[in-house]
Structure formats: C-alpha cells, structure tokens
PDB file of N, CA and C in Angstrom:
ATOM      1  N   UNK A   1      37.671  88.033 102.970  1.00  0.00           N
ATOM      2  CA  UNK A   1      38.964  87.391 103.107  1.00  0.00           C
ATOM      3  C   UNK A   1      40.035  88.284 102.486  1.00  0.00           C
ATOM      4  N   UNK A   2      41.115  88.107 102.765  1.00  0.00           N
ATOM      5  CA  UNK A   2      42.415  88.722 102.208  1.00  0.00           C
ATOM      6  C   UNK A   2      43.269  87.942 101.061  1.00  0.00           C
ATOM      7  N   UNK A   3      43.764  88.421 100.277  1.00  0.00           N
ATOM      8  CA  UNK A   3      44.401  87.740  99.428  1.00  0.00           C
ATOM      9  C   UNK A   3      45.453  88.863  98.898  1.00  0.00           C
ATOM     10  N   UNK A   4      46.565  87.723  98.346  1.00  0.00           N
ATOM     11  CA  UNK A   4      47.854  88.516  98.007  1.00  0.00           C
ATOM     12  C   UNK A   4      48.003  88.240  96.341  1.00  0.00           C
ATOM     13  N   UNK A   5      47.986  89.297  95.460  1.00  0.00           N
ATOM     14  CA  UNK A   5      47.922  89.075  94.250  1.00  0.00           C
ATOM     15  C   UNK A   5      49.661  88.875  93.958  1.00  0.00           C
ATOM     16  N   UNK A   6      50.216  88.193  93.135  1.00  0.00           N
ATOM     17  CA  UNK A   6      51.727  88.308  93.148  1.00  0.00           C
ATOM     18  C   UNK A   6      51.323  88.652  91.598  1.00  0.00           C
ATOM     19  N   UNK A   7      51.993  89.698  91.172  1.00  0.00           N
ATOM     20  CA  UNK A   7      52.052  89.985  89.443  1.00  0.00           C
ATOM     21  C   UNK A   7      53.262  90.581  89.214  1.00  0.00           C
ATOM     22  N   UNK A   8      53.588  89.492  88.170  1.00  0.00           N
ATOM     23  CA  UNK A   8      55.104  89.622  87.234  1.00  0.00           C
ATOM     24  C   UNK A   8      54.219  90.223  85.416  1.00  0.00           C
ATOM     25  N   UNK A   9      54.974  91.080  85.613  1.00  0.00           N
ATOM     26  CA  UNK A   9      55.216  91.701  83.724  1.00  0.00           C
ATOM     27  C   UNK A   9      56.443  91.949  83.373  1.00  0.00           C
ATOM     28  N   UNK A  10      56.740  91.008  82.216  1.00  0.00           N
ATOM     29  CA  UNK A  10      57.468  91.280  81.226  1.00  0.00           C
ATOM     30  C   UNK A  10      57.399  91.753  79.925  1.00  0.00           C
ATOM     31  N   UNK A  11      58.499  91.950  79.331  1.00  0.00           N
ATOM     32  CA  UNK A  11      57.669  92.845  78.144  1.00  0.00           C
ATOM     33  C   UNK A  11      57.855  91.213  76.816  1.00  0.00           C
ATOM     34  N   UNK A  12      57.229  91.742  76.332  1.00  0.00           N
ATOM     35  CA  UNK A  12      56.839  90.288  75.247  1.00  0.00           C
ATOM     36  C   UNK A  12      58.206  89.846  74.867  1.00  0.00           C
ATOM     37  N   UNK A  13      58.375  88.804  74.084  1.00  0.00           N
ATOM     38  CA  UNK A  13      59.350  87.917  74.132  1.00  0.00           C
ATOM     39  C   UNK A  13      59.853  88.761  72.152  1.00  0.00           C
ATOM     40  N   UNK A  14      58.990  88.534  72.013  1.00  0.00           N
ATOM     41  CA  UNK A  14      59.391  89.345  70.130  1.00  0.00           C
ATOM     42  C   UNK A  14      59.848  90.595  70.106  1.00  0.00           C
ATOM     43  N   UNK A  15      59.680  91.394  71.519  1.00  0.00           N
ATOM     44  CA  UNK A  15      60.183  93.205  71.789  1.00  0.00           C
ATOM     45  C   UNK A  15      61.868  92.718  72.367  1.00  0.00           C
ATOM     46  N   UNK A  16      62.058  94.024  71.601  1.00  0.00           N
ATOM     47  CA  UNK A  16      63.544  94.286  72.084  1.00  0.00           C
ATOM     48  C   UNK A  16      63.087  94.593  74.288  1.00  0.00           C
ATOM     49  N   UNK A  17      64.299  94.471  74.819  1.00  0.00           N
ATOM     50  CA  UNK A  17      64.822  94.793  76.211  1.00  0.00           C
ATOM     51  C   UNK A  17      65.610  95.607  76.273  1.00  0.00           C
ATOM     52  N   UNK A  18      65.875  97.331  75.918  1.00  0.00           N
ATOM     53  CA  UNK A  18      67.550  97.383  76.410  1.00  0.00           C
ATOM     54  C   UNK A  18      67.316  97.610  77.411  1.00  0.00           C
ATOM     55  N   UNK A  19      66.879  97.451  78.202  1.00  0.00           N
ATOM     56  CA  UNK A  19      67.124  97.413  79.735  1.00  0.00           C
ATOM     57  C   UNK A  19      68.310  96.054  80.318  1.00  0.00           C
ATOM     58  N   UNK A  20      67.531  95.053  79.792  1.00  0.00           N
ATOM     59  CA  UNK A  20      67.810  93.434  79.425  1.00  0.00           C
ATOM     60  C   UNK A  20      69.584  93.884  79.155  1.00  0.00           C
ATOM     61  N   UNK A  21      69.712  94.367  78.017  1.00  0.00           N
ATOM     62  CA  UNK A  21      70.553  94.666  77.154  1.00  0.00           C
ATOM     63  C   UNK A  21      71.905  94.832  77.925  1.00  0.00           C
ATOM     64  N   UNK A  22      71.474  95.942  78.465  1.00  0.00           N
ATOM     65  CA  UNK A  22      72.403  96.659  79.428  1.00  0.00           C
ATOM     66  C   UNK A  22      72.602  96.235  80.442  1.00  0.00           C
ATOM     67  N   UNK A  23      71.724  95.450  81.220  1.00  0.00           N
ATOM     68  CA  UNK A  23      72.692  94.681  82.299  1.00  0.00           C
ATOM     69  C   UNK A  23      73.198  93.731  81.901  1.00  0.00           C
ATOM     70  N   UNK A  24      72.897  92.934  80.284  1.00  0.00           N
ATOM     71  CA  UNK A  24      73.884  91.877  80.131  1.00  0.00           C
ATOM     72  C   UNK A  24      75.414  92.261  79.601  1.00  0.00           C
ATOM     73  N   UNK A  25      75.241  93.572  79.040  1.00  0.00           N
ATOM     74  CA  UNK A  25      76.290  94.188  79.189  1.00  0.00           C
ATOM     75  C   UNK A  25      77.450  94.491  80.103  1.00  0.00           C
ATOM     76  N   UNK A  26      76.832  95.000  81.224  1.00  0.00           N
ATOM     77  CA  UNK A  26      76.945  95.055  82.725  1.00  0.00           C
ATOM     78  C   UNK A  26      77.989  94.156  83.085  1.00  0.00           C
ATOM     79  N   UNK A  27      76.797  93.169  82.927  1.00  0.00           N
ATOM     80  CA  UNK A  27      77.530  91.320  83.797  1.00  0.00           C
ATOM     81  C   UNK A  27      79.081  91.141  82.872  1.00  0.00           C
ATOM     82  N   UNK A  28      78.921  91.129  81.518  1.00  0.00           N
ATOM     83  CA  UNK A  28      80.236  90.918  81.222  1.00  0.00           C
ATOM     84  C   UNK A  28      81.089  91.685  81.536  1.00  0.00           C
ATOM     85  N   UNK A  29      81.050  93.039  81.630  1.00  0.00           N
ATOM     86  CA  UNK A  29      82.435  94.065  82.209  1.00  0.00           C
ATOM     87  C   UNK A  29      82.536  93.734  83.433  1.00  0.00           C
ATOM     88  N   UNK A  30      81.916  93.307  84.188  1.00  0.00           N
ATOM     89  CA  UNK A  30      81.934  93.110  85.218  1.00  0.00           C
ATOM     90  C   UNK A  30      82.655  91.545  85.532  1.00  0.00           C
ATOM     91  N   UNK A  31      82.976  90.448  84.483  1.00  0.00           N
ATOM     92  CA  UNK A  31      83.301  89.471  84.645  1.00  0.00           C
ATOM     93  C   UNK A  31      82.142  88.213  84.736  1.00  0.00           C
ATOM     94  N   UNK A  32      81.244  88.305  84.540  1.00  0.00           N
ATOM     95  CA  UNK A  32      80.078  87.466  84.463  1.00  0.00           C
ATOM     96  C   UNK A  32      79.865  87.546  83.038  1.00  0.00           C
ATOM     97  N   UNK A  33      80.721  86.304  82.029  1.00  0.00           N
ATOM     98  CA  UNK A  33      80.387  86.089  80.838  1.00  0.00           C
ATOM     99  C   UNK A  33      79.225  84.877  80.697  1.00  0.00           C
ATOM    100  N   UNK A  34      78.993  84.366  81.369  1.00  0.00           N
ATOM    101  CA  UNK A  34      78.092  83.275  81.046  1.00  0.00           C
ATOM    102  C   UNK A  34      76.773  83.230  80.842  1.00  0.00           C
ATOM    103  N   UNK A  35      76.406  84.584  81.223  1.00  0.00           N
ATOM    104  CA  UNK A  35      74.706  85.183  81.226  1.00  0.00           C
ATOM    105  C   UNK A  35      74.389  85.103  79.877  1.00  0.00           C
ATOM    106  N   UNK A  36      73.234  83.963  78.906  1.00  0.00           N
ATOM    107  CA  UNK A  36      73.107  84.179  77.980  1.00  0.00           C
ATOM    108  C   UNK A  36      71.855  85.499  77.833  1.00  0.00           C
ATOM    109  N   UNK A  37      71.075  85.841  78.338  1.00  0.00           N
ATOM    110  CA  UNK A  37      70.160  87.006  78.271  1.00  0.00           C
ATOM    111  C   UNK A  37      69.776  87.236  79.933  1.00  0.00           C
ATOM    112  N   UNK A  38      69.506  88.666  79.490  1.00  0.00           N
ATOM    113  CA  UNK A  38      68.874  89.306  80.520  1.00  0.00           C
ATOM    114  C   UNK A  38      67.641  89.671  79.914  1.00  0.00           C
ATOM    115  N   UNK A  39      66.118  89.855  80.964  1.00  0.00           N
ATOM    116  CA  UNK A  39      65.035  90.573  80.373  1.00  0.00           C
ATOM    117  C   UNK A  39      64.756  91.130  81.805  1.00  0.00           C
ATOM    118  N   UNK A  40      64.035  92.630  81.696  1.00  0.00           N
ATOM    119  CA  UNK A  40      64.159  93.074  82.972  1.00  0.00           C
ATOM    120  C   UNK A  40      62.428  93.231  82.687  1.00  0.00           C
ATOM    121  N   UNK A  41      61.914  92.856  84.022  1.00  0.00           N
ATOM    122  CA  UNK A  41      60.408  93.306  83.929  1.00  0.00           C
ATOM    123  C   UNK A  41      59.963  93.849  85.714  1.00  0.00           C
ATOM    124  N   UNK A  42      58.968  93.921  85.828  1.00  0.00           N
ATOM    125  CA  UNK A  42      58.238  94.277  87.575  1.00  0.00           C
ATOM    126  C   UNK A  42      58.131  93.314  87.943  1.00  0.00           C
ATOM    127  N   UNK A  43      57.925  93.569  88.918  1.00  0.00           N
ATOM    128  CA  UNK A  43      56.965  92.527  89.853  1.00  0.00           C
ATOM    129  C   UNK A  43      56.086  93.339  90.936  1.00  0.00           C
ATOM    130  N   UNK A  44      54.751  93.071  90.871  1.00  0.00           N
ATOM    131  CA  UNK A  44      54.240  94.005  91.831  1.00  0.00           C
ATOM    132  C   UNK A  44      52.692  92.941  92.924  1.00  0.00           C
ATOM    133  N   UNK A  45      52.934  93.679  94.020  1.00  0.00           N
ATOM    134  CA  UNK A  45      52.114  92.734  94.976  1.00  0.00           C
ATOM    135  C   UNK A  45      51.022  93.463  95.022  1.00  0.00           C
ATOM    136  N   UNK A  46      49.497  93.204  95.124  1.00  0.00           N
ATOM    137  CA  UNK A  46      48.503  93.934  95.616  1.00  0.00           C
ATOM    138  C   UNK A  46      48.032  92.867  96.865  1.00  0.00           C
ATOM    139  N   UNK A  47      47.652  93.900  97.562  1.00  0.00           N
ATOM    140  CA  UNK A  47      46.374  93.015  98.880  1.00  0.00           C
ATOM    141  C   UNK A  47      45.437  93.706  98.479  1.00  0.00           C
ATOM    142  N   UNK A  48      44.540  92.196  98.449  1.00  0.00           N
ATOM    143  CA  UNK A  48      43.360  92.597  97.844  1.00  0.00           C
ATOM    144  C   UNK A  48      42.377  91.771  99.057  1.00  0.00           C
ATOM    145  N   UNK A  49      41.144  92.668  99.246  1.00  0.00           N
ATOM    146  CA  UNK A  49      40.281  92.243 100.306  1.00  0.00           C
ATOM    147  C   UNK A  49      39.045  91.504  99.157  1.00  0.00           C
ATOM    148  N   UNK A  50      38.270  90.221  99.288  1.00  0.00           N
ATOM    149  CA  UNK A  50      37.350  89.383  98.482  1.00  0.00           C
ATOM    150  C   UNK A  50      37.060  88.722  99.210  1.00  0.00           C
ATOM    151  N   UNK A  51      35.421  87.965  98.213  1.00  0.00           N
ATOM    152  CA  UNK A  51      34.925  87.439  98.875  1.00  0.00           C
ATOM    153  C   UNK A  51      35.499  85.549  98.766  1.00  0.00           C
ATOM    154  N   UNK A  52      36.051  85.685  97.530  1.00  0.00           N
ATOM    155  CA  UNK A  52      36.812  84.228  97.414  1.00  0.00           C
ATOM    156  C   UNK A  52      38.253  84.682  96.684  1.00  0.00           C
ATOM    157  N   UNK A  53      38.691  83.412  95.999  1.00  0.00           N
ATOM    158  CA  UNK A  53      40.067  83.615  95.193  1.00  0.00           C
ATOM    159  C   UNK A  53      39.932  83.824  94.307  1.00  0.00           C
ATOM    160  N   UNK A  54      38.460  83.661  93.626  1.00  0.00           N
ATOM    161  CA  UNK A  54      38.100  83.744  91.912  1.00  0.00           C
ATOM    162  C   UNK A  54      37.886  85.820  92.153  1.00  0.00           C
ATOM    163  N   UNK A  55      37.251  85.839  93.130  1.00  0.00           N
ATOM    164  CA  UNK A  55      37.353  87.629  93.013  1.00  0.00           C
ATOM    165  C   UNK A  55      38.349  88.151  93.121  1.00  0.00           C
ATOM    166  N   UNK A  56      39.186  87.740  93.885  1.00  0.00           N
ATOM    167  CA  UNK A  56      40.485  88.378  94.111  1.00  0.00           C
ATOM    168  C   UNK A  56      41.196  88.301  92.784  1.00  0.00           C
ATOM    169  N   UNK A  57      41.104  86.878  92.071  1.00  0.00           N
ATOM    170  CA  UNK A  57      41.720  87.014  90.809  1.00  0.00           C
ATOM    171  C   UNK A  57      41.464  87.967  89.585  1.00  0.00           C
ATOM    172  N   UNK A  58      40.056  87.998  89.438  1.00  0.00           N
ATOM    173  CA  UNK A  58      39.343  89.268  88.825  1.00  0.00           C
ATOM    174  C   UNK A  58      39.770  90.665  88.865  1.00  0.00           C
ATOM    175  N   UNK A  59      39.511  90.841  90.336  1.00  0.00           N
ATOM    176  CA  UNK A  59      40.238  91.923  90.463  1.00  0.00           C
ATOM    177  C   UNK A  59      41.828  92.577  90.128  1.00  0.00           C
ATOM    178  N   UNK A  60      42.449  91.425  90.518  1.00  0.00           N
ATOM    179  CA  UNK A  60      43.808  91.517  90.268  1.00  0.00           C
ATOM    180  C   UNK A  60      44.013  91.751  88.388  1.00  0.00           C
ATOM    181  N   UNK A  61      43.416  90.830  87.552  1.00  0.00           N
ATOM    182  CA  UNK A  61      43.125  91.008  86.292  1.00  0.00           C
ATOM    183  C   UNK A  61      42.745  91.804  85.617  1.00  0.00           C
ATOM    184  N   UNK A  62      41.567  92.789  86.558  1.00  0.00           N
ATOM    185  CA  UNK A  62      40.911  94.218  85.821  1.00  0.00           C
ATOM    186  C   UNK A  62      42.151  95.227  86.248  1.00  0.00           C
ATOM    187  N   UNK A  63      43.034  95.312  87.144  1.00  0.00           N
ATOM    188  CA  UNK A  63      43.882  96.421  87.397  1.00  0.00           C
ATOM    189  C   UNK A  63      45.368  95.977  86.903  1.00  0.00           C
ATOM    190  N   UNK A  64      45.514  94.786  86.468  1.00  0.00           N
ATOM    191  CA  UNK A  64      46.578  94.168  85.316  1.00  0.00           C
ATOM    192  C   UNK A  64      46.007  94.752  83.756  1.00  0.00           C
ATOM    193  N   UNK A  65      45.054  95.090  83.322  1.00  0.00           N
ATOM    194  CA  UNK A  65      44.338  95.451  82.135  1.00  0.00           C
ATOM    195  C   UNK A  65      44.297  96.736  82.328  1.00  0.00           C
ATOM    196  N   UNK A  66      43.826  97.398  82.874  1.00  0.00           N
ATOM    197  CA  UNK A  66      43.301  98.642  83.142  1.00  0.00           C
ATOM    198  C   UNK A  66      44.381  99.577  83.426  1.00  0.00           C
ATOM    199  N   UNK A  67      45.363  99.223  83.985  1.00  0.00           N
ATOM    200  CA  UNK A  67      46.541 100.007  84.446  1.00  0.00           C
ATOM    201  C   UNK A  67      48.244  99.164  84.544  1.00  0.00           C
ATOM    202  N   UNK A  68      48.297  98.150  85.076  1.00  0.00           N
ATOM    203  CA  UNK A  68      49.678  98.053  85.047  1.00  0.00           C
ATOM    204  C   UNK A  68      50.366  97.307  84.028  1.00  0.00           C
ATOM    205  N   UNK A  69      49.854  96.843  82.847  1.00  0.00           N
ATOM    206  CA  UNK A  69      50.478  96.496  81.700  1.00  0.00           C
ATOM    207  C   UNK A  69      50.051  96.706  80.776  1.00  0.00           C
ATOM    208  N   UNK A  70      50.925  97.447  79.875  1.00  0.00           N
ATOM    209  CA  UNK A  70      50.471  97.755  78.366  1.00  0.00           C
ATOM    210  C   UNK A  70      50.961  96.144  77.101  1.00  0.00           C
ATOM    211  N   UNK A  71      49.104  95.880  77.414  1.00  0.00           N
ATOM    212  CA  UNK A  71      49.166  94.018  76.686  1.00  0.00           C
ATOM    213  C   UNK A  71      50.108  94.538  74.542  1.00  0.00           C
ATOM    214  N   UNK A  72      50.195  95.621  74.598  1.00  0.00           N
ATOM    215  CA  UNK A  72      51.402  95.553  73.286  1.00  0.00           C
ATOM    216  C   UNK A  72      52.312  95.285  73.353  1.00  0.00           C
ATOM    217  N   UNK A  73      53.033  95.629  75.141  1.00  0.00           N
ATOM    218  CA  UNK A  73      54.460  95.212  75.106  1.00  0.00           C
ATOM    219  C   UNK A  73      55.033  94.631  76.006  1.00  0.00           C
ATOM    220  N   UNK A  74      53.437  94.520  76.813  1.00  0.00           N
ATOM    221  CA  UNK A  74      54.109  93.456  78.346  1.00  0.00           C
ATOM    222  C   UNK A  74      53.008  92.048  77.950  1.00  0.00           C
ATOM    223  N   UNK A  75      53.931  90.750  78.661  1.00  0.00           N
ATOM    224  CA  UNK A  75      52.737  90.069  79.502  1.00  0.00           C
ATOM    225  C   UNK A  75      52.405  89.852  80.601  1.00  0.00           C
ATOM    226  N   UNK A  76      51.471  89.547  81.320  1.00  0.00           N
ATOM    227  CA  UNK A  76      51.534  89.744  82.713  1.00  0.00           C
ATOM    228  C   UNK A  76      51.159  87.922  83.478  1.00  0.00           C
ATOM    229  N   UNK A  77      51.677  87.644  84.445  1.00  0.00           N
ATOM    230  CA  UNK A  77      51.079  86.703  85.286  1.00  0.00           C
ATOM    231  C   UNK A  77      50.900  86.868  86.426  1.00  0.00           C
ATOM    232  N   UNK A  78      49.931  86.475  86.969  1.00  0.00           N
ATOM    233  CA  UNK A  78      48.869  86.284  88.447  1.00  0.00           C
ATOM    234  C   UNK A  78      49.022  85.524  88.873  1.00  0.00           C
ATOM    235  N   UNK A  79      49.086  85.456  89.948  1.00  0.00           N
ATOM    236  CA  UNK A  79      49.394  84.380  91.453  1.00  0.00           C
ATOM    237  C   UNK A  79      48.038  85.035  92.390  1.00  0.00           C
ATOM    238  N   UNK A  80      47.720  84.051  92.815  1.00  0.00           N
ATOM    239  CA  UNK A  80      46.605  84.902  93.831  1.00  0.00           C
ATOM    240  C   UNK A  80      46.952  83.853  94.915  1.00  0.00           C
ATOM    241  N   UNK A  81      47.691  84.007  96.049  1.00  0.00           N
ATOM    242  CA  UNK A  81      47.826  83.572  97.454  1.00  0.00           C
ATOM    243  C   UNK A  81      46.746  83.641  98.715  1.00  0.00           C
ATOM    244  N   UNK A  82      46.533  83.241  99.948  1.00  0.00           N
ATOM    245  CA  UNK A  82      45.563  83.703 100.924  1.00  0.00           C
ATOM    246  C   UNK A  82      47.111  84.667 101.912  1.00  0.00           C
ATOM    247  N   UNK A  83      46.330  85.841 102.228  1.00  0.00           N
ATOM    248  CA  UNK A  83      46.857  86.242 103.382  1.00  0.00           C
ATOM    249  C   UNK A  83      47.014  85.849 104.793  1.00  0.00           C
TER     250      UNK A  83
END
C-alpha cells in the first residue's frame, strides 16, 4: 500500500527562533503589529510504500530519528495518511 507521511519539525519551545525572530520583526515594519510570535520550522512529506499504517509510521519515525530532526533542538510530528 502507499502512504503519505506528513512531518512538521519545530525547534523546541525552550530554544531561541531567530528565524521566528525576524519575521516577527518583518511583520511589524511591514505594518502587521498584532503577531504575538513567530516560530519557523519544516514541513516535509514522504511517500512511503508498506505493508500497513503501523509500517509506514515506523518508517516515517526511523527517518524522523535518523536524519531529519536533531531531537536537541527540534520536535517532530507524524501524520501518516493513505495515498
């Protein structure tokens, strides 16, 4: 079966953002005072081919660990959809 992993990382809530920083910066020169924070993180999709949703989730989890978030300064969440 096919499945669509949806994964959001942000970086932890106790770490500074200047990424965050700077577009809330941004928004106010720009006239958008009302933004109380910005946090900027990914979002990244995998298609993943499995035999159910619990593998697909696995999978999606070992390459969330293994490679696309560093768990010191991101957290990550999983969505696992059907294609």
């Amino acid at each position: 079966m096919s499945f669509i992993a949806e994964i959001d990382i942000m970086p932890l809530k106790e770490l500074l953002d200047p990424a965050g920083k700077a577009v809330l910066r941004g928004l106010d020169k720009l006239g958008i005072p009302d933004v109380g924070d910005v946090r900027i993180g990914k979002h990244i999709r995998l298609s993943i081919n499995a035999a159910d949703e619990a593998k697909a989730r696995a999978i999606a989890e070992d390459a969330v660990k293994k490679l696309l978030a560093n768990p010191v300064m991101e957290q990550a969440s999983i969505r696992i959809v059907n294609a």
